[in-house]
N, C-alpha and C. Protein backbone atom coordinates (compact mmCIF):
# COMPACT_ATOMS: atom_id res chain seq x y z
N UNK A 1 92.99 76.74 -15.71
CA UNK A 1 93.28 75.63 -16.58
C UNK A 1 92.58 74.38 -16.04
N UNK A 2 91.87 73.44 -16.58
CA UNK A 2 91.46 72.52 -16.06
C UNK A 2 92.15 71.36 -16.80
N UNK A 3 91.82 70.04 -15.90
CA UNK A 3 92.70 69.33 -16.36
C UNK A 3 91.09 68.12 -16.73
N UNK A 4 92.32 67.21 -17.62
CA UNK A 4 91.52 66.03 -18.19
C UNK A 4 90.75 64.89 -16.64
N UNK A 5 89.78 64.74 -17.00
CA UNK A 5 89.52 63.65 -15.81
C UNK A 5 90.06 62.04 -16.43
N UNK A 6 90.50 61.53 -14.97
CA UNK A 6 91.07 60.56 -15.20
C UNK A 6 90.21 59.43 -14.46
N UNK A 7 89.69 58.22 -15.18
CA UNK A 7 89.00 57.18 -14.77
C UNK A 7 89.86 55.90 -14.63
N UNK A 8 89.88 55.32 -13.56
CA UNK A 8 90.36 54.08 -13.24
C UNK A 8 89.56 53.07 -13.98
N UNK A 9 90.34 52.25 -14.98
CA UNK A 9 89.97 51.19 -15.97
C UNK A 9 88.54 50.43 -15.40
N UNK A 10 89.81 49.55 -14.36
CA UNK A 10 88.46 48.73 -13.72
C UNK A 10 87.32 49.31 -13.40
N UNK A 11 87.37 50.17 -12.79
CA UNK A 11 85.97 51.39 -11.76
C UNK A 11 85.43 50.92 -13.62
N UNK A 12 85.58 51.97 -14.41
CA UNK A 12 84.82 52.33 -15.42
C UNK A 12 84.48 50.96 -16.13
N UNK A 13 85.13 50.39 -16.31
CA UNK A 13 84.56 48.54 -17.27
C UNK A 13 83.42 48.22 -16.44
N UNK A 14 83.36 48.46 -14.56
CA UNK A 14 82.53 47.87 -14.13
C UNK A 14 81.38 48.98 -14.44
N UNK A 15 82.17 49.94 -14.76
CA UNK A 15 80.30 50.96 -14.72
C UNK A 15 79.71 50.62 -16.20
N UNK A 16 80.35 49.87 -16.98
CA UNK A 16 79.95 49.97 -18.28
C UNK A 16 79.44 48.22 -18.65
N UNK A 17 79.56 47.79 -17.44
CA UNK A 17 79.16 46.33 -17.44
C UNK A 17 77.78 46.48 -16.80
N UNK A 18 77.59 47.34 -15.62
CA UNK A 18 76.68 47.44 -14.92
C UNK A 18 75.32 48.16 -15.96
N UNK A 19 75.82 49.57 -16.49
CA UNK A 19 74.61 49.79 -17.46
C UNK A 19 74.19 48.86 -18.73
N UNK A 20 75.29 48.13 -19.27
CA UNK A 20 74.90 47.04 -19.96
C UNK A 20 73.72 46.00 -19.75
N UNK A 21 74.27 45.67 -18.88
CA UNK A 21 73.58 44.37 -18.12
C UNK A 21 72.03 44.86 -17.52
N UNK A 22 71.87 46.41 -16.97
CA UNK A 22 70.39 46.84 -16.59
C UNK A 22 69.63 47.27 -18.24
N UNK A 23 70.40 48.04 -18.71
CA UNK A 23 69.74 48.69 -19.86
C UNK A 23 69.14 47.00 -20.91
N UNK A 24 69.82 45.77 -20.87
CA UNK A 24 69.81 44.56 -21.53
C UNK A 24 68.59 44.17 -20.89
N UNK A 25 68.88 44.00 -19.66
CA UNK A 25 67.37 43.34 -19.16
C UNK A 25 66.09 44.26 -19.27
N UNK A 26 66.59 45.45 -18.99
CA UNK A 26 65.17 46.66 -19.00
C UNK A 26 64.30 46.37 -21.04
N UNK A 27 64.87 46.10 -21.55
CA UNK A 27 64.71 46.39 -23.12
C UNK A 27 64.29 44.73 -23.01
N UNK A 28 64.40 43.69 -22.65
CA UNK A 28 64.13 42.15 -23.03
C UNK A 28 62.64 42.69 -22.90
N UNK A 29 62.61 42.89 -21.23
CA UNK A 29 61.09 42.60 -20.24
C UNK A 29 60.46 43.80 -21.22
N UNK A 30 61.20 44.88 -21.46
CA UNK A 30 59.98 46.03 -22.33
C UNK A 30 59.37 45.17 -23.83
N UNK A 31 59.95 44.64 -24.52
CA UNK A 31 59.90 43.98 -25.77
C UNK A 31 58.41 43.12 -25.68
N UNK A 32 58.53 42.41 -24.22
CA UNK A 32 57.60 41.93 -24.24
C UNK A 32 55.94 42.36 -23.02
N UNK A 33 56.42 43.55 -23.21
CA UNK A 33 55.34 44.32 -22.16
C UNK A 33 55.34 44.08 -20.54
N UNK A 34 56.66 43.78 -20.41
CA UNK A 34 56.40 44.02 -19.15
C UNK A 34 57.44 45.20 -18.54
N UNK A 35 56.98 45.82 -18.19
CA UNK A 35 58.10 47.25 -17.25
C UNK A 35 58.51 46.63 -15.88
N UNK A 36 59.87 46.98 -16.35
CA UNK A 36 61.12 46.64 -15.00
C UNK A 36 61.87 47.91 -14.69
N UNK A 37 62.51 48.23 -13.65
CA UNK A 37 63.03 49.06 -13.25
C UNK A 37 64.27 48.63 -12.31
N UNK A 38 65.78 48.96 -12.32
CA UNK A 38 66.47 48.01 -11.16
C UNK A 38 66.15 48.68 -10.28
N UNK A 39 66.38 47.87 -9.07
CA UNK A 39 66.43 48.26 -7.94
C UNK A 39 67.77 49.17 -6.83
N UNK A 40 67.22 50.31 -6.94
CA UNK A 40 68.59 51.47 -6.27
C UNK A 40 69.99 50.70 -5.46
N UNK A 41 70.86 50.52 -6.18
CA UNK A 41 72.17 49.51 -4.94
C UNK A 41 71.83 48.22 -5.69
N UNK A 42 71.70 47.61 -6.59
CA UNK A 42 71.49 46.29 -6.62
C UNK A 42 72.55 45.79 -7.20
N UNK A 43 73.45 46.61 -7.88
CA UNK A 43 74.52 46.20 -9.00
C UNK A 43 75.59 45.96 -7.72
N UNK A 44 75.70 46.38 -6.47
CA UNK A 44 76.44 46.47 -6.20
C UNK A 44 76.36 44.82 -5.10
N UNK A 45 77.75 44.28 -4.72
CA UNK A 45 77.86 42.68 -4.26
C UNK A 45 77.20 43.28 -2.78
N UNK A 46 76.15 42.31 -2.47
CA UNK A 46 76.16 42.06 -1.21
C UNK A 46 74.54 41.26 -0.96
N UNK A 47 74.34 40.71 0.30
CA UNK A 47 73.69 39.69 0.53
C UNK A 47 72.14 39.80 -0.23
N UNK A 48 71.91 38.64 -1.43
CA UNK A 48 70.35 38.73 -1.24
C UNK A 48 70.38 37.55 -1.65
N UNK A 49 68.74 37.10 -1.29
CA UNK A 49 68.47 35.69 -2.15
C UNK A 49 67.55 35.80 -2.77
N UNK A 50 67.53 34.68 -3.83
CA UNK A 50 66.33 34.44 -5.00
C UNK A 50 65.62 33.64 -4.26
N UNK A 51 64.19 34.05 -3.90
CA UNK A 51 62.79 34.13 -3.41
C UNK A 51 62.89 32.62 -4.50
N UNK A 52 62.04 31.80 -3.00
CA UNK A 52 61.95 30.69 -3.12
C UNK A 52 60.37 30.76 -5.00
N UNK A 53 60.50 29.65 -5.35
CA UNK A 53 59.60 29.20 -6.30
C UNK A 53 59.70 30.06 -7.89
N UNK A 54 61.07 31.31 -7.25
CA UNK A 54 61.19 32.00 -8.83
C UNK A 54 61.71 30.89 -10.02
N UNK A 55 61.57 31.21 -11.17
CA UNK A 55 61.90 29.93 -12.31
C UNK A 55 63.66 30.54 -12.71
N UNK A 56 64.92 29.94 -12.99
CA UNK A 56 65.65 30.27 -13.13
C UNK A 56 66.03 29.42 -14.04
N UNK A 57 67.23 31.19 -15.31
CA UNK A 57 67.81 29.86 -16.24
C UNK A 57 68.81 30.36 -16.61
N UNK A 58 70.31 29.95 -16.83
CA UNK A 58 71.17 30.18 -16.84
C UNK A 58 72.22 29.80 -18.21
N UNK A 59 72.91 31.08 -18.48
CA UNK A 59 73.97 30.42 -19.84
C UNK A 59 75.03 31.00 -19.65
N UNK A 60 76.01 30.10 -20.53
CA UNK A 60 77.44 30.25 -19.68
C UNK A 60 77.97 31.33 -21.17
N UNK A 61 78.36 32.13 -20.66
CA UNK A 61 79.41 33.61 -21.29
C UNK A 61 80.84 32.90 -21.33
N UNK A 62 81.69 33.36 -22.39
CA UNK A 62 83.13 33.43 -22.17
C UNK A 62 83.73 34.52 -23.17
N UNK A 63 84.72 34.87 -23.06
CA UNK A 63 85.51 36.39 -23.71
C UNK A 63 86.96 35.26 -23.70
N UNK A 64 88.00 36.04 -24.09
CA UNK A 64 89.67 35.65 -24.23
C UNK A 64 89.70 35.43 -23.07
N UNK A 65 89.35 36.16 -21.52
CA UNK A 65 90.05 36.28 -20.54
C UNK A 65 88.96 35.99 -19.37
N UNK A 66 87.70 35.50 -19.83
CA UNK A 66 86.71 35.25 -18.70
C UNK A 66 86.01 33.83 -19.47
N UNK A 67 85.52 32.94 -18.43
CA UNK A 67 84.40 32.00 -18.34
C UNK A 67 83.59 32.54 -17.40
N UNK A 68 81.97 32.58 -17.28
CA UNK A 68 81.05 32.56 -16.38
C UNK A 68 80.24 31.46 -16.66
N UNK A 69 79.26 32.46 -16.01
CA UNK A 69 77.49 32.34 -16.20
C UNK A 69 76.58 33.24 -16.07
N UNK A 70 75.72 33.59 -16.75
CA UNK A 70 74.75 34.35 -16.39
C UNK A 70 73.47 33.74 -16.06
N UNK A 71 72.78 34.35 -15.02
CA UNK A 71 71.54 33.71 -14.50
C UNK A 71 70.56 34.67 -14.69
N UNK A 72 69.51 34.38 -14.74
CA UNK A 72 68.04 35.07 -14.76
C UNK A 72 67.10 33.90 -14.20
N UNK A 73 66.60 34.95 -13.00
CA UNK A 73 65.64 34.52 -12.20
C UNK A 73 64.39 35.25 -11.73
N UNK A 74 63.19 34.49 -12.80
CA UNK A 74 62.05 35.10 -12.75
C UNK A 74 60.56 34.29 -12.15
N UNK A 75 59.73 35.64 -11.45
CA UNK A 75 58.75 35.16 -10.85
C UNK A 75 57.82 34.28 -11.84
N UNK A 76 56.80 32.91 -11.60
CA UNK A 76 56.41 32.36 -12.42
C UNK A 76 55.28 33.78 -12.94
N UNK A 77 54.37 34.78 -11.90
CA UNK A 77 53.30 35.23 -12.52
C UNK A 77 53.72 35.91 -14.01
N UNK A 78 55.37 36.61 -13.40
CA UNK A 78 55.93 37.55 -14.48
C UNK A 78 55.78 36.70 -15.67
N UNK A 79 56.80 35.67 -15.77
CA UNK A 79 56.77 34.43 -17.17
C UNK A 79 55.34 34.86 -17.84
N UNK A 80 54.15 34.36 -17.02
CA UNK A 80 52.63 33.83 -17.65
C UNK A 80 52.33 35.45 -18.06
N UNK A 81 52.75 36.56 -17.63
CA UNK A 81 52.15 37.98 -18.07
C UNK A 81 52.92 38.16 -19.39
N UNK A 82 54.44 37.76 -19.52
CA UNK A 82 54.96 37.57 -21.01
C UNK A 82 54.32 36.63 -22.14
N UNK A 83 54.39 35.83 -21.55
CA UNK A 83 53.92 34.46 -22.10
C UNK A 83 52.33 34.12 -21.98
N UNK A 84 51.09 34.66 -22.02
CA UNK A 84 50.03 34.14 -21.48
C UNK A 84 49.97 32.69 -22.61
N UNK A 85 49.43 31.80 -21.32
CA UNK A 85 48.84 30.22 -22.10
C UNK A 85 50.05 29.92 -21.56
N UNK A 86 51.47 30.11 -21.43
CA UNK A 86 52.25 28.84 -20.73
C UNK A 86 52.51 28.77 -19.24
N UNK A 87 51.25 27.90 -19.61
CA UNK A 87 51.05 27.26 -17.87
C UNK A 87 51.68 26.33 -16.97
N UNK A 88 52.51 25.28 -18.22
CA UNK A 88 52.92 24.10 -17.72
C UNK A 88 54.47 23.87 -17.10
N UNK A 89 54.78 23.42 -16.53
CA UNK A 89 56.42 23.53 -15.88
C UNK A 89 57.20 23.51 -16.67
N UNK A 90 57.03 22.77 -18.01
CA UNK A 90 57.96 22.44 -18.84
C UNK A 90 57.84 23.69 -19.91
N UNK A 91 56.97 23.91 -20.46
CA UNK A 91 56.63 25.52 -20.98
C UNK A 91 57.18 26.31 -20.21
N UNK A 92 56.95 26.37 -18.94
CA UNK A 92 57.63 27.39 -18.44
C UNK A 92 59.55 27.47 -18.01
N UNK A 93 59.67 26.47 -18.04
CA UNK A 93 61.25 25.75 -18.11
C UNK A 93 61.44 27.10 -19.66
N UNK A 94 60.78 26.24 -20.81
CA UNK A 94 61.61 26.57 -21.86
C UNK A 94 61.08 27.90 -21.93
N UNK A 95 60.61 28.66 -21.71
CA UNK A 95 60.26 30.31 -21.79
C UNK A 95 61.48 31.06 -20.86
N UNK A 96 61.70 30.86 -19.89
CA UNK A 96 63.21 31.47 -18.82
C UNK A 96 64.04 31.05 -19.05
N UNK A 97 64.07 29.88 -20.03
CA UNK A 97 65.87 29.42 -20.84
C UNK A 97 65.74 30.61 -21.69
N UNK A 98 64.37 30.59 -22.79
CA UNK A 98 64.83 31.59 -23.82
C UNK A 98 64.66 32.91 -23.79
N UNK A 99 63.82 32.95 -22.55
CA UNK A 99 64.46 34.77 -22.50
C UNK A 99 66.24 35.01 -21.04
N UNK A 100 66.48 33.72 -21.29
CA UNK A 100 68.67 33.87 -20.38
C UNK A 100 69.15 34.21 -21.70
N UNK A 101 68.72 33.48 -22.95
CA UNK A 101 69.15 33.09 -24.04
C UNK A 101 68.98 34.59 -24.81
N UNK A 102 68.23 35.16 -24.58
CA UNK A 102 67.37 36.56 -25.32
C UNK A 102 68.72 37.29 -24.91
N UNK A 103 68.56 37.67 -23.58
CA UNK A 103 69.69 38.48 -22.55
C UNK A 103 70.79 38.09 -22.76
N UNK A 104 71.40 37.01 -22.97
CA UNK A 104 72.66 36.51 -23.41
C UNK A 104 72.89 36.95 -24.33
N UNK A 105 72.04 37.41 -25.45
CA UNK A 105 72.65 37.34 -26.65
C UNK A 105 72.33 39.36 -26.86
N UNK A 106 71.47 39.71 -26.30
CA UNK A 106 71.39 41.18 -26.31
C UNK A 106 73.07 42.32 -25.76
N UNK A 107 73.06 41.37 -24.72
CA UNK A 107 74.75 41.26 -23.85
C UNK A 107 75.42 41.30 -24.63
N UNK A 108 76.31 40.42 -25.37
CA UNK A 108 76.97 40.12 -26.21
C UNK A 108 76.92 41.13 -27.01
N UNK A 109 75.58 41.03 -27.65
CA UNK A 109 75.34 42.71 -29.29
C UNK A 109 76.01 43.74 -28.64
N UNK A 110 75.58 44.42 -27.29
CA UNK A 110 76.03 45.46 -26.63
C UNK A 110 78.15 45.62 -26.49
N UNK A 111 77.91 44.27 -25.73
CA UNK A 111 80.03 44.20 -25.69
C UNK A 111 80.70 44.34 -26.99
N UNK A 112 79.91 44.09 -28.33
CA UNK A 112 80.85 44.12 -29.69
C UNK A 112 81.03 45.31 -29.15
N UNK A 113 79.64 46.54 -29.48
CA UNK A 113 80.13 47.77 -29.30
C UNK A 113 81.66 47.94 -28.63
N UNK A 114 82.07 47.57 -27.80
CA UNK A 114 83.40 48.13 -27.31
C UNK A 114 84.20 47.46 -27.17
N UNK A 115 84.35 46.54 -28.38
CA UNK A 115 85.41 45.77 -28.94
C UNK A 115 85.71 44.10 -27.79
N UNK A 116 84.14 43.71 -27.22
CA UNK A 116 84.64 42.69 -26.61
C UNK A 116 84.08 41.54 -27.00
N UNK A 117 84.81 40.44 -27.31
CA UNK A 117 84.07 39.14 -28.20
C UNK A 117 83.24 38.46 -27.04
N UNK A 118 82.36 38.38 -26.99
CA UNK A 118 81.75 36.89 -25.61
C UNK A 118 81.24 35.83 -27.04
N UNK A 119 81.29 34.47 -26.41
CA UNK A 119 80.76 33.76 -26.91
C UNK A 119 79.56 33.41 -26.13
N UNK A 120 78.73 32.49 -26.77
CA UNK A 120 76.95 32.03 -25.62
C UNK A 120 76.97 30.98 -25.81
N UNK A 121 76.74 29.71 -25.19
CA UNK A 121 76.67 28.91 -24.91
C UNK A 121 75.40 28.12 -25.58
N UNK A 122 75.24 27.08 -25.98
CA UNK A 122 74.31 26.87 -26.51
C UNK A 122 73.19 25.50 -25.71
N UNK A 123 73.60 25.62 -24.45
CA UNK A 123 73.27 24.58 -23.41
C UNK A 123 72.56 25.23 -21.90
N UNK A 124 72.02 25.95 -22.64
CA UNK A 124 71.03 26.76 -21.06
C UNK A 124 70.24 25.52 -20.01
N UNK A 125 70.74 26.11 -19.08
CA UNK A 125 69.56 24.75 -17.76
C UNK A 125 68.47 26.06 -17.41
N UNK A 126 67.95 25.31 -17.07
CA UNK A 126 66.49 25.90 -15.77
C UNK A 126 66.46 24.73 -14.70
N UNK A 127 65.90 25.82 -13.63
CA UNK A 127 65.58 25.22 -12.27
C UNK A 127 64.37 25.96 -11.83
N UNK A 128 63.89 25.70 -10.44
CA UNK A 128 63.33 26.19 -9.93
C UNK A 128 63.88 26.73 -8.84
N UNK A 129 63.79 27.63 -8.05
CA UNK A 129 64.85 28.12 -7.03
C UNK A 129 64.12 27.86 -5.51
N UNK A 130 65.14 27.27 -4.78
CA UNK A 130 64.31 26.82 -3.17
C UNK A 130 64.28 27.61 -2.53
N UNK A 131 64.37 29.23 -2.74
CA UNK A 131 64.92 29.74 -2.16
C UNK A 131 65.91 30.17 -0.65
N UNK A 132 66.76 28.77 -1.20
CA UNK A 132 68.07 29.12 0.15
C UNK A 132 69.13 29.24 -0.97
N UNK A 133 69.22 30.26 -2.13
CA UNK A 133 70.30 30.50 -3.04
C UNK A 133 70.91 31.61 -2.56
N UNK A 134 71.65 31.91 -1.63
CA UNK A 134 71.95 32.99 -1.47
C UNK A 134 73.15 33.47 -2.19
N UNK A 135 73.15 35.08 -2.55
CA UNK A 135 74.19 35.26 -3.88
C UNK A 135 75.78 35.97 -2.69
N UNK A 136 75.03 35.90 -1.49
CA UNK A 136 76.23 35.84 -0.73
C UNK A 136 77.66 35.46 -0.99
N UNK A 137 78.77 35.83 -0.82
CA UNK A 137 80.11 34.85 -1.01
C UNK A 137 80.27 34.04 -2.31
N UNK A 138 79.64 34.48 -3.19
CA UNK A 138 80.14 34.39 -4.73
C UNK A 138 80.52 35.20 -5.62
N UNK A 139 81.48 34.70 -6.39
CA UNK A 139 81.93 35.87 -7.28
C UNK A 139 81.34 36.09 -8.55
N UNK A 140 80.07 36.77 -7.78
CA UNK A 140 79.27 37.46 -8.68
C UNK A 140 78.72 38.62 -8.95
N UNK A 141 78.43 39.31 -9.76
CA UNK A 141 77.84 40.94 -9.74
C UNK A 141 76.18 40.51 -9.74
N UNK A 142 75.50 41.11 -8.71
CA UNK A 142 73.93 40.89 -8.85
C UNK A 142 73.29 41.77 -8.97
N UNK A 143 72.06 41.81 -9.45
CA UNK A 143 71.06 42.88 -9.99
C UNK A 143 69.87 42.83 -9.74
N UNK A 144 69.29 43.65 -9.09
CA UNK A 144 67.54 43.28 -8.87
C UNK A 144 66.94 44.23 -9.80
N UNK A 145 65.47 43.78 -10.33
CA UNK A 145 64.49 44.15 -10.81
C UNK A 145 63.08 44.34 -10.29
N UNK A 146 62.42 45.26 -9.98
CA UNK A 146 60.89 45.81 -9.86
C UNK A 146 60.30 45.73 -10.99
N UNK A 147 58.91 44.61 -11.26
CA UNK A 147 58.13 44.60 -12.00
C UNK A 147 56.89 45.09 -10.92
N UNK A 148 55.91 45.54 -11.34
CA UNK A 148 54.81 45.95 -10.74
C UNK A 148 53.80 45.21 -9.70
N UNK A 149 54.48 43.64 -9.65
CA UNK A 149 53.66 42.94 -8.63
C UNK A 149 55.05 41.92 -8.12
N UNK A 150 56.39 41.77 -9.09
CA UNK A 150 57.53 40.93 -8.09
C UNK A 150 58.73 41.30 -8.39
N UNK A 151 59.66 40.55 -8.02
CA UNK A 151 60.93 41.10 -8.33
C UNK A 151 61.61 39.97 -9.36
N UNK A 152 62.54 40.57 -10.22
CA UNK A 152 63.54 39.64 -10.82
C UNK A 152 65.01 39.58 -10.75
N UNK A 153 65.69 39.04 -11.03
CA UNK A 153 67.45 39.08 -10.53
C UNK A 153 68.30 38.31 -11.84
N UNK A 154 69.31 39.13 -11.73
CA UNK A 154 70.37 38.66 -13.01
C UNK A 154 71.35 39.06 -11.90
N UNK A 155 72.00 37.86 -12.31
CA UNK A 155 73.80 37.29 -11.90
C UNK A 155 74.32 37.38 -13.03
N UNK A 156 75.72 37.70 -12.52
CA UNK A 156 76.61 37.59 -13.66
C UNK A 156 77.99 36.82 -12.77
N UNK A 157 79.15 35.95 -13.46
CA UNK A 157 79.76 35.87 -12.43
C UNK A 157 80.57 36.83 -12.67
N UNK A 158 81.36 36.94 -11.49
CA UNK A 158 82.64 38.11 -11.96
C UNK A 158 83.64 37.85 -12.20
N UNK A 159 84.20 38.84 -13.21
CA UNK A 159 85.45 38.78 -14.25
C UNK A 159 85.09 39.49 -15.50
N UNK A 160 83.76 39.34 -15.89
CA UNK A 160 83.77 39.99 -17.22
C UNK A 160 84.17 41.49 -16.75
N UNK A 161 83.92 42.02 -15.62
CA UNK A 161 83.98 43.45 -16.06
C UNK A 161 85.78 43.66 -15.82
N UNK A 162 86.94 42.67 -16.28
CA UNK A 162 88.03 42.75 -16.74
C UNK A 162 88.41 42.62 -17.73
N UNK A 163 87.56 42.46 -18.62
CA UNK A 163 87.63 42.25 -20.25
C UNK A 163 87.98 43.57 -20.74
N UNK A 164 88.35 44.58 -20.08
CA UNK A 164 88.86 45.82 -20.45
C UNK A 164 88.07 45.89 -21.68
N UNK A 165 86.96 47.18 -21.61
CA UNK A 165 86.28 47.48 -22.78
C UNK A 165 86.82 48.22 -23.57
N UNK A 166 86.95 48.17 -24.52
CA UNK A 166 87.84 49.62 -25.40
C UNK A 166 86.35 50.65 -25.35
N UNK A 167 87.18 52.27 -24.94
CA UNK A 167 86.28 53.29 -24.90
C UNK A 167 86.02 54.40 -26.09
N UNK A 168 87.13 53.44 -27.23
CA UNK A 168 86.55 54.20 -28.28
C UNK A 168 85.62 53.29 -29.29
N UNK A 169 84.01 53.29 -28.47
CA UNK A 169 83.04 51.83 -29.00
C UNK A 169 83.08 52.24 -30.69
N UNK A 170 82.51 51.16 -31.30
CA UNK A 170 82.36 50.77 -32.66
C UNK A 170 80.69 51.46 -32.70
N UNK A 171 80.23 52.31 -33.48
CA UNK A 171 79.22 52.79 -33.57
C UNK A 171 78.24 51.42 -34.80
N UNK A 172 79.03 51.47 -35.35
CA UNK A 172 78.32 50.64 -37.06
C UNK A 172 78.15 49.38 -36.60
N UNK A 173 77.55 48.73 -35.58
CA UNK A 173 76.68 47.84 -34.65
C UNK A 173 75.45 47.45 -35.08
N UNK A 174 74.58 46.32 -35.65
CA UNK A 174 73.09 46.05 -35.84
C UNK A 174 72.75 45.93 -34.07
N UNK A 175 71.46 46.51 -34.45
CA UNK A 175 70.84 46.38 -32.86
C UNK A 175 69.59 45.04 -33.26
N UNK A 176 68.89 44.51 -32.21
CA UNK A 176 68.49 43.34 -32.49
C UNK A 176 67.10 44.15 -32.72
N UNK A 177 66.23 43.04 -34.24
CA UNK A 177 65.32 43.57 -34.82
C UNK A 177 66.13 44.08 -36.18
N UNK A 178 67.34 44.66 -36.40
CA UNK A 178 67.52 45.00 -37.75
C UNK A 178 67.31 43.93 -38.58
N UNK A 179 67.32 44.56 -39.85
CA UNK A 179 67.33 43.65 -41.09
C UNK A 179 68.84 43.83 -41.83
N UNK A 180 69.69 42.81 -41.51
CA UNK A 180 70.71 42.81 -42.98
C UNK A 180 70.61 42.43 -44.03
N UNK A 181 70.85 42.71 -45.13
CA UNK A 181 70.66 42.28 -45.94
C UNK A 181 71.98 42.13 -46.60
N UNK A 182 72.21 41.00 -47.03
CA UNK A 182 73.68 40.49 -47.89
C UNK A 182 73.77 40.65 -49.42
């Protein structure tokens, strides 16, 4: 006789936050030709920093039961291989707001699936990173990325993966690119 397997809520929200959040960024950077891959262990908390001169841009998430932020922090060459022609700081400012903004909102499409509301923020910053950001001693889930010449990183803070996902997802979901029509 075998028996049913039994998954601990949290364990599983976080495994379903974690493929969210890689499969979201893997599909942005593919959209626009560039191939990413995470990096083996990256979902999981522990010491790294964002490499000084990466461009970073950040938008704030909230659900019923969480406030964050999410960050994306990308190398400038990566930006200019998405983007060729934006050369300028301020071009490049607004290109890593709108692909936090891309990912923010790909995030979100993904959580309806399993019944979780986030809202997005409509006030993204960018910086440049000095690199002494270390994601050390924050309560955050971090993620690295392999592009073929640097690396990229998404933060999330933590809590969303307590938004308890419902596991019986909503299939009848638009994925981004559909057309509705009313």
């Amino acid at each position: 006789m075998t028996h049913p397997v039994k998954h601990n809520t949290q364990t599983f929200s976080r495994e379903i936050i974690d493929l969210i959040l890689q499969r979201s960024t893997i599909e942005l950077f593919e959209a626009y030709g560039v191939a990413v891959a995470p990096i083996a262990g990256s979902s999981r908390e522990r010491q790294r920093t964002i490499p000084s001169g990466h461009l970073v841009g950040t938008m704030h998430l909230s659900a019923a039961s969480y406030h964050g932020e999410l960050l994306l922090a990308v190398a400038p060459a990566t930006l200019e291989r998405m983007q060729p022609g934006a050369g300028g700081s301020r071009e490049m400012d607004d290109w890593v707001l709108e692909l936090s903004n891309q990912l923010a909102g790909r995030i979100k499409n993904r959580l309806v699936r399993y019944r979780v509301s986030v809202q997005v923020s409509f006030t993204p910053t960018a910086k440049e990173s000095t690199g002494d950001a270390s994601l050390a001693g924050l309560p955050v889930l971090g993620y690295a990325f392999r592009t073929l010449k640097d690396d990229l990183y998404v933060t999330l803070s933590r809590g969303l993966d307590l938004a308890r996902p419902a596991m019986d997802c909503e299939p009848n979901v638009a994925d981004e690119g559909d057309v509705i029509l009313f």
